[in-house]
C-alpha atoms as a PDB file:
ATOM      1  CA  UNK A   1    -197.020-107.837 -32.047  1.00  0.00           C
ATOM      2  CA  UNK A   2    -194.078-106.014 -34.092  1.00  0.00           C
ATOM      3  CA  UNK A   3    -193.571-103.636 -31.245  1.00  0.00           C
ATOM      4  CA  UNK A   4    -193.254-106.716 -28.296  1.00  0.00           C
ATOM      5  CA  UNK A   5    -191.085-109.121 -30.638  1.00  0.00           C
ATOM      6  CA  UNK A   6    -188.763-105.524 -31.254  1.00  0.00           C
ATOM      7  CA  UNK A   7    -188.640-105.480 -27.594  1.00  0.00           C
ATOM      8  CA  UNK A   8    -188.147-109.264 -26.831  1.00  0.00           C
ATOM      9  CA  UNK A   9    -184.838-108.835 -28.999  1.00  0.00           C
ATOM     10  CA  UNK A  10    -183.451-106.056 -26.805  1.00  0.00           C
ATOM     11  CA  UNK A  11    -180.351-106.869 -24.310  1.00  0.00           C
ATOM     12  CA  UNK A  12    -182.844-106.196 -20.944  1.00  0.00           C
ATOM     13  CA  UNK A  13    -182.279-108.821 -18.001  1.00  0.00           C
ATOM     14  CA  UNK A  14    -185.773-110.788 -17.392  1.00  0.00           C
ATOM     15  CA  UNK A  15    -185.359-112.114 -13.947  1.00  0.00           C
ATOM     16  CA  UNK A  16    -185.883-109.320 -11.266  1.00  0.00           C
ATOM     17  CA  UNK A  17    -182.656-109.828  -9.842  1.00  0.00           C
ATOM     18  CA  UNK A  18    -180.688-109.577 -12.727  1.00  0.00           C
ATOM     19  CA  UNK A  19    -182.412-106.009 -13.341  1.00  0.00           C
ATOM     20  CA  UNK A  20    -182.194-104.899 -10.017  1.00  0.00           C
ATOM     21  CA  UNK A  21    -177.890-105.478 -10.488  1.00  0.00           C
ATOM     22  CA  UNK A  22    -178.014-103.811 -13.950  1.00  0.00           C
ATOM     23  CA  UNK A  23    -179.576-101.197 -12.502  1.00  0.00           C
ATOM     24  CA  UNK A  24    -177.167-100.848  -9.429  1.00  0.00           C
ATOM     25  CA  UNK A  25    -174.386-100.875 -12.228  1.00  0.00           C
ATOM     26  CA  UNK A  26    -176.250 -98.015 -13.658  1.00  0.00           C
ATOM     27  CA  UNK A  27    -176.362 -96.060 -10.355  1.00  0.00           C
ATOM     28  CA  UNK A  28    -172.114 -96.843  -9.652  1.00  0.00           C
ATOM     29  CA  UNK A  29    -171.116 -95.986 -13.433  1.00  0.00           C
ATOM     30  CA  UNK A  30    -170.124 -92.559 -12.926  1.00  0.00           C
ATOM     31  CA  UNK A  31    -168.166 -93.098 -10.175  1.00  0.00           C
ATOM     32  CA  UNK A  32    -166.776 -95.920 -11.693  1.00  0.00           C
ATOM     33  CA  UNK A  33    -165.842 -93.945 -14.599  1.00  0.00           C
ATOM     34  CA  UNK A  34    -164.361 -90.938 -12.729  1.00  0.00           C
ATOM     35  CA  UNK A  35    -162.725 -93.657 -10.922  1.00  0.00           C
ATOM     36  CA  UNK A  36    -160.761 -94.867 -13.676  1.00  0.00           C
ATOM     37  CA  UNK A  37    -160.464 -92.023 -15.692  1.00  0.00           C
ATOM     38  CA  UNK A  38    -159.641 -89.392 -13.070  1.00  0.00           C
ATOM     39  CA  UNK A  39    -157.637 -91.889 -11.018  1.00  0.00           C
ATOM     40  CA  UNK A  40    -156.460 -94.827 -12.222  1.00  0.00           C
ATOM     41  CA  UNK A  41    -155.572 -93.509 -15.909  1.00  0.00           C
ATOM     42  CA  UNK A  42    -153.746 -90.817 -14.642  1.00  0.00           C
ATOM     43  CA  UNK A  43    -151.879 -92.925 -12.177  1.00  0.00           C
ATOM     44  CA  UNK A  44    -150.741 -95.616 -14.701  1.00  0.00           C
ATOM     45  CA  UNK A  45    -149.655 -92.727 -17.017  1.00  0.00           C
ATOM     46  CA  UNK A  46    -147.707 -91.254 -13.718  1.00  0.00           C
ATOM     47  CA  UNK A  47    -146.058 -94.563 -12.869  1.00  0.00           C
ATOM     48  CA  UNK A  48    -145.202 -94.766 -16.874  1.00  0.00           C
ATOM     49  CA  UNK A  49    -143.666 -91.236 -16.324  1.00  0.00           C
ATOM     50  CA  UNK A  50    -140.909 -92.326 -13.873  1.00  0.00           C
ATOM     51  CA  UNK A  51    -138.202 -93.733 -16.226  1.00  0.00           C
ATOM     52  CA  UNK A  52    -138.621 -91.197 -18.728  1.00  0.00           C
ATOM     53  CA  UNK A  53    -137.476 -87.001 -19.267  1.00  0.00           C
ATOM     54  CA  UNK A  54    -140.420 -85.305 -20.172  1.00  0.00           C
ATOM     55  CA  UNK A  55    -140.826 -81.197 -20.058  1.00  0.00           C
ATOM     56  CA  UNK A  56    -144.152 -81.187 -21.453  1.00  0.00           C
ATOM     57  CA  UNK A  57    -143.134 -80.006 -24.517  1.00  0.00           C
ATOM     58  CA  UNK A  58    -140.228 -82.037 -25.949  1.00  0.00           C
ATOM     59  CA  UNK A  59    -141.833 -86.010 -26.369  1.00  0.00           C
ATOM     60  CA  UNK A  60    -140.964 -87.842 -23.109  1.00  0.00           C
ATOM     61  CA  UNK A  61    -137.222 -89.129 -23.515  1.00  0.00           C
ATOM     62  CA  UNK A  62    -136.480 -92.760 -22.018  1.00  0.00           C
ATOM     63  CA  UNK A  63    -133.821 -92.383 -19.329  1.00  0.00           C
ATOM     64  CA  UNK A  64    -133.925 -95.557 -17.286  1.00  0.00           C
ATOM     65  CA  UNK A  65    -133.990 -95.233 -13.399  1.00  0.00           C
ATOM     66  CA  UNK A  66    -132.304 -92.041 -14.105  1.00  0.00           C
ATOM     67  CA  UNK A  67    -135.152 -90.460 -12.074  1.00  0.00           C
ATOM     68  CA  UNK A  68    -134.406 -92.528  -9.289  1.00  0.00           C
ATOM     69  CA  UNK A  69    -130.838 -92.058  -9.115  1.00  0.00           C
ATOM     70  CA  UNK A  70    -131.607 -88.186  -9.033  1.00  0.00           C
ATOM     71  CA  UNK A  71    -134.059 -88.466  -6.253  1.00  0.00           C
ATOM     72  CA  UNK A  72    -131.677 -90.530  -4.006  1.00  0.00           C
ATOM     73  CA  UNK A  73    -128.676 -87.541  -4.621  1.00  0.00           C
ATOM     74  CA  UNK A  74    -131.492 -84.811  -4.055  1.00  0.00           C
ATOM     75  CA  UNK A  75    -130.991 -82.912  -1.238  1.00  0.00           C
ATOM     76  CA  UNK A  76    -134.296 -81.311  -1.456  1.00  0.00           C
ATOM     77  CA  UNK A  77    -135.939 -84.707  -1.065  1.00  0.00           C
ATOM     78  CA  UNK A  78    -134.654 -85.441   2.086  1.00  0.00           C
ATOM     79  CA  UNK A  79    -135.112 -81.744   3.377  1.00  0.00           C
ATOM     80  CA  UNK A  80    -139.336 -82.205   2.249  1.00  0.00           C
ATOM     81  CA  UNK A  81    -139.452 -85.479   4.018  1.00  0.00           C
ATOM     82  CA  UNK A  82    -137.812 -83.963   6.936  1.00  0.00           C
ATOM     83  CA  UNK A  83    -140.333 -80.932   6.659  1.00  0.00           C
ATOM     84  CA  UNK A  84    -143.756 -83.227   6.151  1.00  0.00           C
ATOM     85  CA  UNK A  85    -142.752 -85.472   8.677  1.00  0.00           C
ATOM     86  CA  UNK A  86    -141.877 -82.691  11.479  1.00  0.00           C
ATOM     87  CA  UNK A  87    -145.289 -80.989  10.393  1.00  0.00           C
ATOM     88  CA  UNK A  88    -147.164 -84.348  10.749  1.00  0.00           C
ATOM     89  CA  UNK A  89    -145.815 -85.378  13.985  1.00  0.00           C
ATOM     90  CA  UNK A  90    -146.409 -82.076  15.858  1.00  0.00           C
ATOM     91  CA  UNK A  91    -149.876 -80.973  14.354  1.00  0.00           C
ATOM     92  CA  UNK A  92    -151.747 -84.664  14.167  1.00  0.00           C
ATOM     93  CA  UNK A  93    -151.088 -85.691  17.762  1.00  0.00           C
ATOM     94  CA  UNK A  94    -151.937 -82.127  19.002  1.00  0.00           C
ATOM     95  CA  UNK A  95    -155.042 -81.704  16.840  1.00  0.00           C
ATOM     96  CA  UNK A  96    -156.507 -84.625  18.046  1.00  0.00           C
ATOM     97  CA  UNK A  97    -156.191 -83.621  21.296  1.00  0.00           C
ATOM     98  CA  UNK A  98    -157.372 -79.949  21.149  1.00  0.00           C
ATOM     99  CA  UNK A  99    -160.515 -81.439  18.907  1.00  0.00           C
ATOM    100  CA  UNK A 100    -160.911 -83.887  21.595  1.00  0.00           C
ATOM    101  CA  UNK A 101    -161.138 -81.797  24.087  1.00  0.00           C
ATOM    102  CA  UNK A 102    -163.437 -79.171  22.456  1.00  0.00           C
ATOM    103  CA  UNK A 103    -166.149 -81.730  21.422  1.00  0.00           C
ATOM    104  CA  UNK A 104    -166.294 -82.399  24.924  1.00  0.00           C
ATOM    105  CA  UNK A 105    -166.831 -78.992  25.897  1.00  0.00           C
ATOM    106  CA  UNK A 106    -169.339 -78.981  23.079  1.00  0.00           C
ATOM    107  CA  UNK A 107    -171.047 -81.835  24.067  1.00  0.00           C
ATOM    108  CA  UNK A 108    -172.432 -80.284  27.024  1.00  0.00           C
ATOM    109  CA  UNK A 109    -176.206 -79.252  27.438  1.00  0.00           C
ATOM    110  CA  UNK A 110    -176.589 -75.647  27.735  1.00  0.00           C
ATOM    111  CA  UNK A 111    -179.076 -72.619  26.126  1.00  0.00           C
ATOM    112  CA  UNK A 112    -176.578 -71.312  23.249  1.00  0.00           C
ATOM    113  CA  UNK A 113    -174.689 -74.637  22.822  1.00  0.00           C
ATOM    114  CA  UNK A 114    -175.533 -74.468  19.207  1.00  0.00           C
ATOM    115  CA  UNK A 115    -173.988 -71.477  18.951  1.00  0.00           C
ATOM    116  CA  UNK A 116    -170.389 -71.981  20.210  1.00  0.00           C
ATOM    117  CA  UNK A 117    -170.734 -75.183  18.127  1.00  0.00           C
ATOM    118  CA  UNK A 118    -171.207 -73.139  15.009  1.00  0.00           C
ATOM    119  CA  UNK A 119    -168.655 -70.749  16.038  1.00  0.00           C
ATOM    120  CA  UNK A 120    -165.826 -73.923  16.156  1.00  0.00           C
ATOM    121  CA  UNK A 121    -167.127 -75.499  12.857  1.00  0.00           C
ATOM    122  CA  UNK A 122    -166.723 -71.831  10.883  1.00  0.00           C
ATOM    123  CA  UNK A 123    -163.425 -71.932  10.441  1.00  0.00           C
ATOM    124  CA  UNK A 124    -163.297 -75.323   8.770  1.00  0.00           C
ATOM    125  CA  UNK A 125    -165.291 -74.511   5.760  1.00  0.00           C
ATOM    126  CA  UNK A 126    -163.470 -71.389   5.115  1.00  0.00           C
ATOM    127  CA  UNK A 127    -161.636 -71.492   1.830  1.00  0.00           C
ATOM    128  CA  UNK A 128    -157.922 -73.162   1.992  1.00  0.00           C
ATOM    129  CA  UNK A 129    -156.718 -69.885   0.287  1.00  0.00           C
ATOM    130  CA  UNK A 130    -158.805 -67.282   1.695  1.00  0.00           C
ATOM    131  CA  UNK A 131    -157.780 -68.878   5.245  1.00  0.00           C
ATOM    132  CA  UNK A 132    -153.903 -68.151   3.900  1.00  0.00           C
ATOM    133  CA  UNK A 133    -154.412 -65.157   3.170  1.00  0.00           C
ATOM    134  CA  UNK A 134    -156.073 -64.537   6.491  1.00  0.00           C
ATOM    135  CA  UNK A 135    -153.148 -65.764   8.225  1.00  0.00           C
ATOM    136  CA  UNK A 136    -150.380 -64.442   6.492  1.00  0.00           C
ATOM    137  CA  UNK A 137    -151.997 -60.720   8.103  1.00  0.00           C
ATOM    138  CA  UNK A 138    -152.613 -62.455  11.310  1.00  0.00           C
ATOM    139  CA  UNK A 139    -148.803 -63.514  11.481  1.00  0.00           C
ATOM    140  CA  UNK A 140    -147.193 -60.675   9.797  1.00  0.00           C
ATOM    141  CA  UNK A 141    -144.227 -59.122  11.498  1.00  0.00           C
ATOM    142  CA  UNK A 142    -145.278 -55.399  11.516  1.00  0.00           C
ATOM    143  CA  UNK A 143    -148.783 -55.376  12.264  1.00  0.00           C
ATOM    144  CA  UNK A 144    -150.192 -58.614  12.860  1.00  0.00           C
ATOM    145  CA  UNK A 145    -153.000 -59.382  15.256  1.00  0.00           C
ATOM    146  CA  UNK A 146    -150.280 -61.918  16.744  1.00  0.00           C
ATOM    147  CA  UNK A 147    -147.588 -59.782  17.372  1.00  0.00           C
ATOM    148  CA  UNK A 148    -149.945 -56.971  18.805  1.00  0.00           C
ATOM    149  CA  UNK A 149    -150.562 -59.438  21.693  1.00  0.00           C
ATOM    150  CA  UNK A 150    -147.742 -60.123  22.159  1.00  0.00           C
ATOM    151  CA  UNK A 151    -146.838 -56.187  22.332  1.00  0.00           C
ATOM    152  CA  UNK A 152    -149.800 -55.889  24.751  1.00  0.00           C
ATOM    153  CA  UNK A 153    -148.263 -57.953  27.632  1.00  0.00           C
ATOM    154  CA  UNK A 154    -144.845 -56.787  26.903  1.00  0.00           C
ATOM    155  CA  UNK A 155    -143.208 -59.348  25.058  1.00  0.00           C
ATOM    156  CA  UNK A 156    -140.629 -58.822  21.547  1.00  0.00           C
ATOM    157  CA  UNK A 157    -142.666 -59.259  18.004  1.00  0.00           C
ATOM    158  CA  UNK A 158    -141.346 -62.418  16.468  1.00  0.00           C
ATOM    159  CA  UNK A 159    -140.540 -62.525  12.432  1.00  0.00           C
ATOM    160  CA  UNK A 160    -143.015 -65.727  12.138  1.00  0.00           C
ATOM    161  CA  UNK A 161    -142.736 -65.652   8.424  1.00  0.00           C
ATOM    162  CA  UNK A 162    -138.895 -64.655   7.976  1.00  0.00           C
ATOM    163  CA  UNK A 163    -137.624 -66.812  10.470  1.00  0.00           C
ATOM    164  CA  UNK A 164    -136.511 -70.309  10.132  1.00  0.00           C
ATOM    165  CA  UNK A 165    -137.380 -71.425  13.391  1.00  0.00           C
ATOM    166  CA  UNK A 166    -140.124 -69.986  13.913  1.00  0.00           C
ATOM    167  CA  UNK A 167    -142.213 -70.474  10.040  1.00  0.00           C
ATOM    168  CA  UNK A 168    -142.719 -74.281  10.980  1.00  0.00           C
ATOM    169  CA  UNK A 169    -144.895 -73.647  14.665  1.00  0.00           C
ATOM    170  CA  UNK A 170    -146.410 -70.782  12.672  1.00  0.00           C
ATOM    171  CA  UNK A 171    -148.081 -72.965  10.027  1.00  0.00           C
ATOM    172  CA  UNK A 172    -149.004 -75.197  12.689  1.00  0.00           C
ATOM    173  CA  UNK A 173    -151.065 -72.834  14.597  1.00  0.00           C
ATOM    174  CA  UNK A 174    -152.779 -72.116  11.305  1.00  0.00           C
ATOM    175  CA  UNK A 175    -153.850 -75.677  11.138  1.00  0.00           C
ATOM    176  CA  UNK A 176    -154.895 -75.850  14.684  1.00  0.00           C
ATOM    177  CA  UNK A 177    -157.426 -73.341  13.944  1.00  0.00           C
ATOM    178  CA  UNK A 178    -159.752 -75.121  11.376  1.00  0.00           C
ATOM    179  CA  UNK A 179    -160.108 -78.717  14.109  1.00  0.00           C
ATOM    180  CA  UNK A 180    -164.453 -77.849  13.712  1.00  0.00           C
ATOM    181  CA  UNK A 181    -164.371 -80.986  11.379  1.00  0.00           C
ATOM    182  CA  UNK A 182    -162.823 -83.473  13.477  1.00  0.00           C
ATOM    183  CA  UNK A 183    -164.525 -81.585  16.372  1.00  0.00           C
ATOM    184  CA  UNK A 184    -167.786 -82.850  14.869  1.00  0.00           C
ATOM    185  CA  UNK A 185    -166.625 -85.840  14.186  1.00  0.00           C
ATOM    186  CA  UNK A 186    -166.073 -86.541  17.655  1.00  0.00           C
ATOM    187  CA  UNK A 187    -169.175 -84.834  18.843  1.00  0.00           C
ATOM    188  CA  UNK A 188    -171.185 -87.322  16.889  1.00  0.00           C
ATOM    189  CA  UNK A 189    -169.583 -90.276  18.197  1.00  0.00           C
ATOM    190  CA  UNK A 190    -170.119 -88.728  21.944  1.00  0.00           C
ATOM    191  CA  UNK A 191    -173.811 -88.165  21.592  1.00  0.00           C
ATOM    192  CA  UNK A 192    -174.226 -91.899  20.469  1.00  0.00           C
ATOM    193  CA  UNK A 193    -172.223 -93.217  23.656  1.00  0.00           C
ATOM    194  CA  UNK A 194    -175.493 -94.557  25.855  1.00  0.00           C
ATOM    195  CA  UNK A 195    -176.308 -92.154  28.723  1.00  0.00           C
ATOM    196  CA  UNK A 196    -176.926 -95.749  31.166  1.00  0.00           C
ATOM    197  CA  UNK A 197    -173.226 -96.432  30.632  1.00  0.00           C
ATOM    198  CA  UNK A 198    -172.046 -93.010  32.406  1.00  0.00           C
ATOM    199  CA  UNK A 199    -175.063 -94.008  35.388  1.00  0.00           C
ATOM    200  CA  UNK A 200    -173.714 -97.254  36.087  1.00  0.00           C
ATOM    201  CA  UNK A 201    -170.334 -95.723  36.262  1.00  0.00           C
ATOM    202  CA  UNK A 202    -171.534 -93.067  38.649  1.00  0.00           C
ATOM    203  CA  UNK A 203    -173.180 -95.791  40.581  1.00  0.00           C
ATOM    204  CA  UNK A 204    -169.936 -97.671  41.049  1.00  0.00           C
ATOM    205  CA  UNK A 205    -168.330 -94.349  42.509  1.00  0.00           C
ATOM    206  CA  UNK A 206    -166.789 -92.963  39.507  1.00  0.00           C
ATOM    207  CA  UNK A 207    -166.229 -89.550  38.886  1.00  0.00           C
ATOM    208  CA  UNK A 208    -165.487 -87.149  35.756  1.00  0.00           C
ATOM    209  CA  UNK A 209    -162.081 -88.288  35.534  1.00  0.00           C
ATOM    210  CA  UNK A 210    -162.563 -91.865  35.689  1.00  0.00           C
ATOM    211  CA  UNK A 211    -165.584 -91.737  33.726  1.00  0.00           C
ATOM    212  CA  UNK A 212    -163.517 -90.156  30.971  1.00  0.00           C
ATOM    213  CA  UNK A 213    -160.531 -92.982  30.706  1.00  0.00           C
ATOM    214  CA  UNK A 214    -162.797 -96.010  31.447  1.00  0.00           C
ATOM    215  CA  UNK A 215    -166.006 -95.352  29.238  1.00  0.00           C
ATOM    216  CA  UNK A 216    -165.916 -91.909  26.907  1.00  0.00           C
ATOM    217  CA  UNK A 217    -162.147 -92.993  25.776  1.00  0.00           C
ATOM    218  CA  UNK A 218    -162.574 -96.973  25.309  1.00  0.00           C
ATOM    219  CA  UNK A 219    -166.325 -96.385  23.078  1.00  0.00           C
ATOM    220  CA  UNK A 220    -164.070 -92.949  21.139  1.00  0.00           C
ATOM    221  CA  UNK A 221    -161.485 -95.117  20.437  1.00  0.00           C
ATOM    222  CA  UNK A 222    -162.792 -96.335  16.652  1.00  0.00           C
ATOM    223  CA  UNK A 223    -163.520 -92.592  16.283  1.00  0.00           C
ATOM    224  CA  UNK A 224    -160.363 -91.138  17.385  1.00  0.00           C
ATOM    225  CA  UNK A 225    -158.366 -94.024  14.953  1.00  0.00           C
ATOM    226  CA  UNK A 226    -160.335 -92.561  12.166  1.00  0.00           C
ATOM    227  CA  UNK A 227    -159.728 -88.965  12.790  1.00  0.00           C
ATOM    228  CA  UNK A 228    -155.996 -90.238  13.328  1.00  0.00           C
ATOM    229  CA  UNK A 229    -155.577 -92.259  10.198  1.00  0.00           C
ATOM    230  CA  UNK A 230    -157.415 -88.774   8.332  1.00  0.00           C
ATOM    231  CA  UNK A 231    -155.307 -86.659  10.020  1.00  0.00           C
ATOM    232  CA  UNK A 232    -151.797 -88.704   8.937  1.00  0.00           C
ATOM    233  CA  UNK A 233    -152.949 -88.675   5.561  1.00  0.00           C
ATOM    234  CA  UNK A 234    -154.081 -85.043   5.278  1.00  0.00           C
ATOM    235  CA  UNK A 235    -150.708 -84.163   7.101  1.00  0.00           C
ATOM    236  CA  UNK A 236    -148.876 -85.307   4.504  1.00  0.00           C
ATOM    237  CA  UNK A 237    -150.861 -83.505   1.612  1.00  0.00           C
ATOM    238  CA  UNK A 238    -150.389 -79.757   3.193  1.00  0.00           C
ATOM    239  CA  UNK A 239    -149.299 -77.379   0.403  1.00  0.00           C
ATOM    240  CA  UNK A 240    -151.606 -74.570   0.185  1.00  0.00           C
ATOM    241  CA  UNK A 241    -150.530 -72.683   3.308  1.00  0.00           C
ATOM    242  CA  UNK A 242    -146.342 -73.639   2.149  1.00  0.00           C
ATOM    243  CA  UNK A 243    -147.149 -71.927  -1.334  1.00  0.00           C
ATOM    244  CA  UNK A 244    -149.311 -69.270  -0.484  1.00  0.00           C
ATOM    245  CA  UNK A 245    -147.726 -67.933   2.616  1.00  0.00           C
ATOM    246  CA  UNK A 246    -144.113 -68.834   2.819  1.00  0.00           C
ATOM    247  CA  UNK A 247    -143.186 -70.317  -0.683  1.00  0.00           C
ATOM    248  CA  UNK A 248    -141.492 -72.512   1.202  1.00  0.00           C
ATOM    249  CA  UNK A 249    -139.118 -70.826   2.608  1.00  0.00           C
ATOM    250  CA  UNK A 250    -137.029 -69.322   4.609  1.00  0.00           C
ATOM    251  CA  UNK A 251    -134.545 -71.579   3.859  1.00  0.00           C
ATOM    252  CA  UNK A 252    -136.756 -74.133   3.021  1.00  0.00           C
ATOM    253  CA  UNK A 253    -138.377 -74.368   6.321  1.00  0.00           C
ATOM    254  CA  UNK A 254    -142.053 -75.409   5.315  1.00  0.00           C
ATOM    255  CA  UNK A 255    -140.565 -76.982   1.675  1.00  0.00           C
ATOM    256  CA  UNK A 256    -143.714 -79.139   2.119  1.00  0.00           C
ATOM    257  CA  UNK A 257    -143.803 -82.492   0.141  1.00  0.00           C
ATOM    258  CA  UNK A 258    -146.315 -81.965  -2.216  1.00  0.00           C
ATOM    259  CA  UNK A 259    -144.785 -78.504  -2.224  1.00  0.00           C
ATOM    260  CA  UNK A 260    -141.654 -79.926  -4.373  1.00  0.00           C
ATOM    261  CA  UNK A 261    -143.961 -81.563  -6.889  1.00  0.00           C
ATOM    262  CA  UNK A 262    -145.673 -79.216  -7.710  1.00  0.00           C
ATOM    263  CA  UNK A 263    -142.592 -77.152  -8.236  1.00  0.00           C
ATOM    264  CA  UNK A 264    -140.873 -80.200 -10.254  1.00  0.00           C
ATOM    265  CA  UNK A 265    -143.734 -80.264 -12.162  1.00  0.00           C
ATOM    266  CA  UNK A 266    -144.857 -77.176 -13.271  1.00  0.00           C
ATOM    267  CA  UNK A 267    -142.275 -74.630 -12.120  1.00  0.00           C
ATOM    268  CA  UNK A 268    -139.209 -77.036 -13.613  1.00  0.00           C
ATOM    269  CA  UNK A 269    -141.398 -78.696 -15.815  1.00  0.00           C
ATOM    270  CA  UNK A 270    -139.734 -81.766 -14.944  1.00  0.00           C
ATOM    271  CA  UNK A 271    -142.675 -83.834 -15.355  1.00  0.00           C
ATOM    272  CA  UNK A 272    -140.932 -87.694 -15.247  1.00  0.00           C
ATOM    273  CA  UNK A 273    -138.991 -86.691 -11.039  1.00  0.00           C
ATOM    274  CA  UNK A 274    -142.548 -85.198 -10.304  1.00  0.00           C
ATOM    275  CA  UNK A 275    -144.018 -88.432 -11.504  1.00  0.00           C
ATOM    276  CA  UNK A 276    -141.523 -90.750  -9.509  1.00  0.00           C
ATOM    277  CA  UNK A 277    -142.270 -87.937  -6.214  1.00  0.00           C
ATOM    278  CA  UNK A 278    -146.278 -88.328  -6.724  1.00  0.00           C
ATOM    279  CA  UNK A 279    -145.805 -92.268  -6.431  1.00  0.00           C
ATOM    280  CA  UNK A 280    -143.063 -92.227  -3.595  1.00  0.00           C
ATOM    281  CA  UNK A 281    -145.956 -90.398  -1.848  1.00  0.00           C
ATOM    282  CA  UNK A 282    -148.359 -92.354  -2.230  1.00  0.00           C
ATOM    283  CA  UNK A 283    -146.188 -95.535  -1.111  1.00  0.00           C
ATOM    284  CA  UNK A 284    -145.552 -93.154   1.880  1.00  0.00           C
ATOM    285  CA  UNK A 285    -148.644 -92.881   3.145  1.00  0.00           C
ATOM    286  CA  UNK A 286    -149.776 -96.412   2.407  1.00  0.00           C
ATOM    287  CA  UNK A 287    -146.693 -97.818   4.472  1.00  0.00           C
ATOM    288  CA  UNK A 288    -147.624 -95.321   7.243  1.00  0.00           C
ATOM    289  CA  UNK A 289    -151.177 -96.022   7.430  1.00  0.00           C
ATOM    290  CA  UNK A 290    -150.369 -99.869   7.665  1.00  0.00           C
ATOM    291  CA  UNK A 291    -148.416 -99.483   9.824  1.00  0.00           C
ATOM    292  CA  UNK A 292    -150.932 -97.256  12.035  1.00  0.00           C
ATOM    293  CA  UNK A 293    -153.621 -99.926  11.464  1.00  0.00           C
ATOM    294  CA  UNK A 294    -151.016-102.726  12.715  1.00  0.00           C
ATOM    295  CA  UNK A 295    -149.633-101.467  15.817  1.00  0.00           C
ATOM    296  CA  UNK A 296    -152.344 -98.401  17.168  1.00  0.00           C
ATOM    297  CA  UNK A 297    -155.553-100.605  15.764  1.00  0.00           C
ATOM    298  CA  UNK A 298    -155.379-103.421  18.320  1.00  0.00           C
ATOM    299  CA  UNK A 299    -155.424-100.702  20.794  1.00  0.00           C
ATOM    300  CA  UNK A 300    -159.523 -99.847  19.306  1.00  0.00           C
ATOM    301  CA  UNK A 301    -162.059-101.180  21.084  1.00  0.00           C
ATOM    302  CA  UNK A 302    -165.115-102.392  19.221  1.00  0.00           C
ATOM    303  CA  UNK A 303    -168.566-102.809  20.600  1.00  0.00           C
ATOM    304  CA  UNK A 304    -169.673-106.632  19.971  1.00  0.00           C
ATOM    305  CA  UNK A 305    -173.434-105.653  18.978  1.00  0.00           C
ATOM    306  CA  UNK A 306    -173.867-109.627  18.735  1.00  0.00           C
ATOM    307  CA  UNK A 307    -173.916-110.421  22.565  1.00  0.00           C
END
């Protein structure tokens, strides 16, 4: 009797459904916690950051919207917006395509299909750095695999690395080459279009072609907005292959973004500008992918599974 009126007096829910939510709670804490600690902690203390002048070492000096003031007269600023946004626009649009296009080819039934789909995904779950350092061989001037093609057929090596002009389409090509996750992204949303839609298409006289833009494309379209709204997103994160392979040069050609805070932050140790950078970022890409959701969205075409 001791033992059950000890028990009695313990906080425990007595209704079912009151457990089964404390135990829910129970099952979301740790994300919860990460949540705020990892996240939204870190982000207040960021956004706290922006007025002041803090090297990490000194205690963080109040300076206002100095911060701001510096980032509107900084030169660099502009020239990693420029950078990100030339990187985005190029390698989004045409990664969706070439992904597209190879989940297609990979949707097909054949004997080894499983094969040439593993072959496509490989590259994706490579490391970020040991694919850099793959790359920065592949593209080197003097004996890269690149340049000895185009030796082969005749054609002048080009200094993909050294050259301005050329450092830009050069990381771009390196991001083309790990599409196997939004290949199989796509893949799964072919394989779960209904094989009767494609019959009564044929029936009506379509062909491939038609086929393609009037049923594959419509019931892909939530699938290729997500892999769009990803791809903006991840575009605008890029800073492994700008540090590790070009340091973002020459001349500040692939001066990525996230590229200049890191380097405000722990190169300058200009923690407060890095601060201000991390949330113009994030206001960025928040803006963009409104605006995405606004004016591509009501181009998606949704299933009604009601009817």
């Amino acid at each position: 009797m001791a033992v059950e009126a000890q028990r009695s007096k313990l906080p425990w829910p007595r209704t079912r459904r009151a457990r089964r939510a404390l135990t829910g709670y129970m099952f979301i804490s740790p994300f919860i916690l990460g949540f705020l600690l990892f996240f939204v902690g870190p982000a207040l203390v960021a956004a706290w950051l922006t007025m002041f002048d803090w090297n990490m070492i000194r205690p963080p000096y109040f300076i206002g919207l100095g911060n701001f003031k510096k980032m509107f007269a900084d030169d660099l600023f502009y020239q990693s917006l420029k950078v990100t946004a030339y990187f985005s626009l190029v390698s989004v649009p045409v990664g969706l395509v070439l992904s597209f296009f190879l989940a297609l080819l990979m949707n097909f039934k054949t004997r080894s299909i499983a094969v040439f789909r593993t072959i496509y995904y490989l590259p994706s779950i490579v490391p970020a750095v040991a694919n850099a350092v793959l790359w920065s061989f592949i593209l080197n001037t003097e004996f890269g695999l690149l340049n000895a093609l185009l030796d082969s057929i005749g054609l002048p090596k080009i200094a993909w690395l050294q050259e301005p002009e050329w450092a830009m389409p050069a990381i771009i090509l390196m991001s083309l080459w790990a599409l196997g996750a939004t290949m199989v992204i796509y893949l799964a949303g072919l394989q779960g279009i209904p094989r009767s839609l494609y019959e009564a298409a044929e029936i009506d006289g379509a062909g491939r072609w038609a086929s393609l833009v009037n049923v594959t494309i419509p019931l892909m379209s939530p699938v290729i907005f997500f892999n769009l709204i990803i791809g903006i997103i991840g575009s605008f994160q890029i800073f492994t292959a700008g540090f590790l392979i070009t340091g973002g040069g020459p001349q500040h050609a692939t001066l990525f973004y996230v590229l200049y805070i890191y380097r405000n932050g722990l190169q300058y140790f200009d923690m407060g500008y890095a601060s201000l950078l991390a949330w113009v970022l994030f206001f960025l890409i928040f803006a963009l992918t409104l605006l995405v959701f606004k004016y591509v969205g009501r181009y998606v075409y949704y299933e009604d599974v009601g009817t």
